[in-house]
Protein backbone atom coordinates (compact mmCIF):
# COMPACT_ATOMS: atom_id res chain seq x y z
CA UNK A 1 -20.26 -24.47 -97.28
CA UNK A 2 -19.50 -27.45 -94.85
CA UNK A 3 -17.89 -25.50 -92.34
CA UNK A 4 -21.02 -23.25 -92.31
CA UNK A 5 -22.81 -26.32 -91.31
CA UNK A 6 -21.02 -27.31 -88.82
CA UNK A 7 -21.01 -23.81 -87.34
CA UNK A 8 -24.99 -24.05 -87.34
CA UNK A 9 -24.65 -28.01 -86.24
CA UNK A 10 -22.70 -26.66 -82.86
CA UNK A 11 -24.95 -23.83 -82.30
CA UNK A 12 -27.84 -25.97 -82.21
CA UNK A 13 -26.53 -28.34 -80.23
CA UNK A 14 -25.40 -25.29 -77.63
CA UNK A 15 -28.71 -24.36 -77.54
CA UNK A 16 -30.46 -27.47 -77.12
CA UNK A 17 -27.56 -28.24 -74.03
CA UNK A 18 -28.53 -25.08 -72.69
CA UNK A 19 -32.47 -25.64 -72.32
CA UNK A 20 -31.92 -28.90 -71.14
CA UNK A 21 -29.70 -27.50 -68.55
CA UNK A 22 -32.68 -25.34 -67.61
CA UNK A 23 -35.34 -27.15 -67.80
CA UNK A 24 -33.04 -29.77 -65.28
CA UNK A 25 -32.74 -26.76 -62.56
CA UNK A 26 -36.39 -25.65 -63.22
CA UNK A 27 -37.18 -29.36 -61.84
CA UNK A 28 -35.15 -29.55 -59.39
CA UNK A 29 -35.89 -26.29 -57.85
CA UNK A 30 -39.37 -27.23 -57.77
CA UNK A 31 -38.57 -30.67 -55.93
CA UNK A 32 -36.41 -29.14 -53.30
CA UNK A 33 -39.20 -26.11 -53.08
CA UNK A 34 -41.51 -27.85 -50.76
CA UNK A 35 -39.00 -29.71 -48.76
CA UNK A 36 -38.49 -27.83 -45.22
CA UNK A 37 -36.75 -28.78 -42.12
CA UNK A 38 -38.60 -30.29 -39.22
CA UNK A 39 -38.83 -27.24 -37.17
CA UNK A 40 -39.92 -24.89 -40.00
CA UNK A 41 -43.37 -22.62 -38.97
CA UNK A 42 -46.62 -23.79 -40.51
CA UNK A 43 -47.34 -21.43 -43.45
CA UNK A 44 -49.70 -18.36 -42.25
CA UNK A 45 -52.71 -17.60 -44.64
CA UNK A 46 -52.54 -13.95 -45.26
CA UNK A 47 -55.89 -12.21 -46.59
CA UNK A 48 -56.49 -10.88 -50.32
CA UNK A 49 -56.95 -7.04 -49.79
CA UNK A 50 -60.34 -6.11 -50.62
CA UNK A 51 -61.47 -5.48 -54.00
CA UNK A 52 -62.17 -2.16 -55.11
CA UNK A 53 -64.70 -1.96 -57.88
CA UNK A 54 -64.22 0.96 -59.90
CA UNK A 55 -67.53 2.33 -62.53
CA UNK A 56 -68.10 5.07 -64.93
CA UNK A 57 -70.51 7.96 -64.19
CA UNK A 58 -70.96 10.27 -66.89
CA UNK A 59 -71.00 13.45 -66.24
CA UNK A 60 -73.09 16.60 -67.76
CA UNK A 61 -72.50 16.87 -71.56
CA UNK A 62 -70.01 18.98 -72.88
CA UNK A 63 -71.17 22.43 -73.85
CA UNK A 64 -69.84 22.97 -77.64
CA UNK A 65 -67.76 25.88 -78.12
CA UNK A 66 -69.69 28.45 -79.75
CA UNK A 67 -68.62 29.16 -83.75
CA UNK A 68 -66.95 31.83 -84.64
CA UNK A 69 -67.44 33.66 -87.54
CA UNK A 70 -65.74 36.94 -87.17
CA UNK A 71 -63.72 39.71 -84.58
CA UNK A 72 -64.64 42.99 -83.48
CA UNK A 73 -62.26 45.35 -82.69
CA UNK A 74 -64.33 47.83 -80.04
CA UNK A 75 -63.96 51.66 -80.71
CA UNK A 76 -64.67 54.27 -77.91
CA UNK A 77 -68.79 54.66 -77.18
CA UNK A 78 -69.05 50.66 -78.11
CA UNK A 79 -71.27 48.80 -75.55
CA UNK A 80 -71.97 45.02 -75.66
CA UNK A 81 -76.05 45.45 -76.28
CA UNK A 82 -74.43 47.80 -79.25
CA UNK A 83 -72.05 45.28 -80.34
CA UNK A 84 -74.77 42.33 -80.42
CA UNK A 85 -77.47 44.26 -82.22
CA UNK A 86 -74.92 44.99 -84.56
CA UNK A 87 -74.49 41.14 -84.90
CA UNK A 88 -78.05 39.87 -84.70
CA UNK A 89 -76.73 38.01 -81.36
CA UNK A 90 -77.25 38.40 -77.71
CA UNK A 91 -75.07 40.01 -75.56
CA UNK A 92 -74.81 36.63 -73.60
CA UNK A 93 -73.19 34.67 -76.54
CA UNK A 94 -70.53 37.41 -76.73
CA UNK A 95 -69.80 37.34 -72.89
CA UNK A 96 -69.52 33.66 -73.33
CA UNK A 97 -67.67 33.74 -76.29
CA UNK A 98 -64.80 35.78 -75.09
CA UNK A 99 -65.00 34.58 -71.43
CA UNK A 100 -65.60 38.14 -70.08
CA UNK A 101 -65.84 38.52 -66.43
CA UNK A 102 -67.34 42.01 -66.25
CA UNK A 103 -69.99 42.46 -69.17
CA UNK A 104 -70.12 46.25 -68.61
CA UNK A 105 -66.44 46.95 -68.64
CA UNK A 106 -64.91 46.87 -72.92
CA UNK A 107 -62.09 48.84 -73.26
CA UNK A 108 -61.31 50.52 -77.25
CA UNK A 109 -58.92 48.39 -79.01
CA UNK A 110 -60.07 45.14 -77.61
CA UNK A 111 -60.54 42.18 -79.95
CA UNK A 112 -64.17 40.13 -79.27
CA UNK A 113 -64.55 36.79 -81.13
CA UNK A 114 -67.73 36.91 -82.82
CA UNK A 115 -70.01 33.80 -82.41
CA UNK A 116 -72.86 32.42 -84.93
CA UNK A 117 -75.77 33.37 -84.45
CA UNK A 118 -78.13 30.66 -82.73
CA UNK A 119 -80.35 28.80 -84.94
């Protein structure tokens, strides 16, 4: 038990040597910091760069994704008017829906997500 605390007694005692130590060169760096020889420049000012200021403009609101609530797998003879009456939707919320770039061109066997119908 006593050697334990004279282990910890030294340890301390390190430590408090070694901030001292520190703290001494901290002081004396900062004392011999200014000094400068007699033909040393005269310190030039160099500018701040400008400040760029930097604010938030919202943009448009989000369009929500529309609901699905089904697929359609499209048989020969479908078309898209077909396929929305069908649906009670319009044609545009399936075009949307699936991201079609040509709204006359469905091929049999492709897979439409089916949106909600608006309210």
């Amino acid at each position: 038990m006593i050697d334990g605390l004279r282990s910890s007694t030294r340890t301390h005692r390190h430590v408090a040597l070694r901030a001292a130590s520190a703290a001494l060169w901290l002081a004396l760096a900062a004392a011999l910091g200014g000094c400068s020889g007699p033909d040393a420049p005269e310190p030039t000012v160099v500018p701040a760069p400008p400040l760029i200021v930097v604010t938030v403009t919202p943009g448009p609101k989000a369009t929500p994704a529309p609901r699905i609530v089904g697929r359609y797998v499209v048989r020969p003879g479908d078309t898209l008017s077909g396929i929305a009456s069908q649906f009670g939707i319009s044609e545009e919320a399936i075009v949307n829906a699936n991201h079609l770039s040509d709204r006359d061109r469905l091929y049999a066997g492709q897979e439409l997500e089916i949106p909600a119908p608006s309210s």
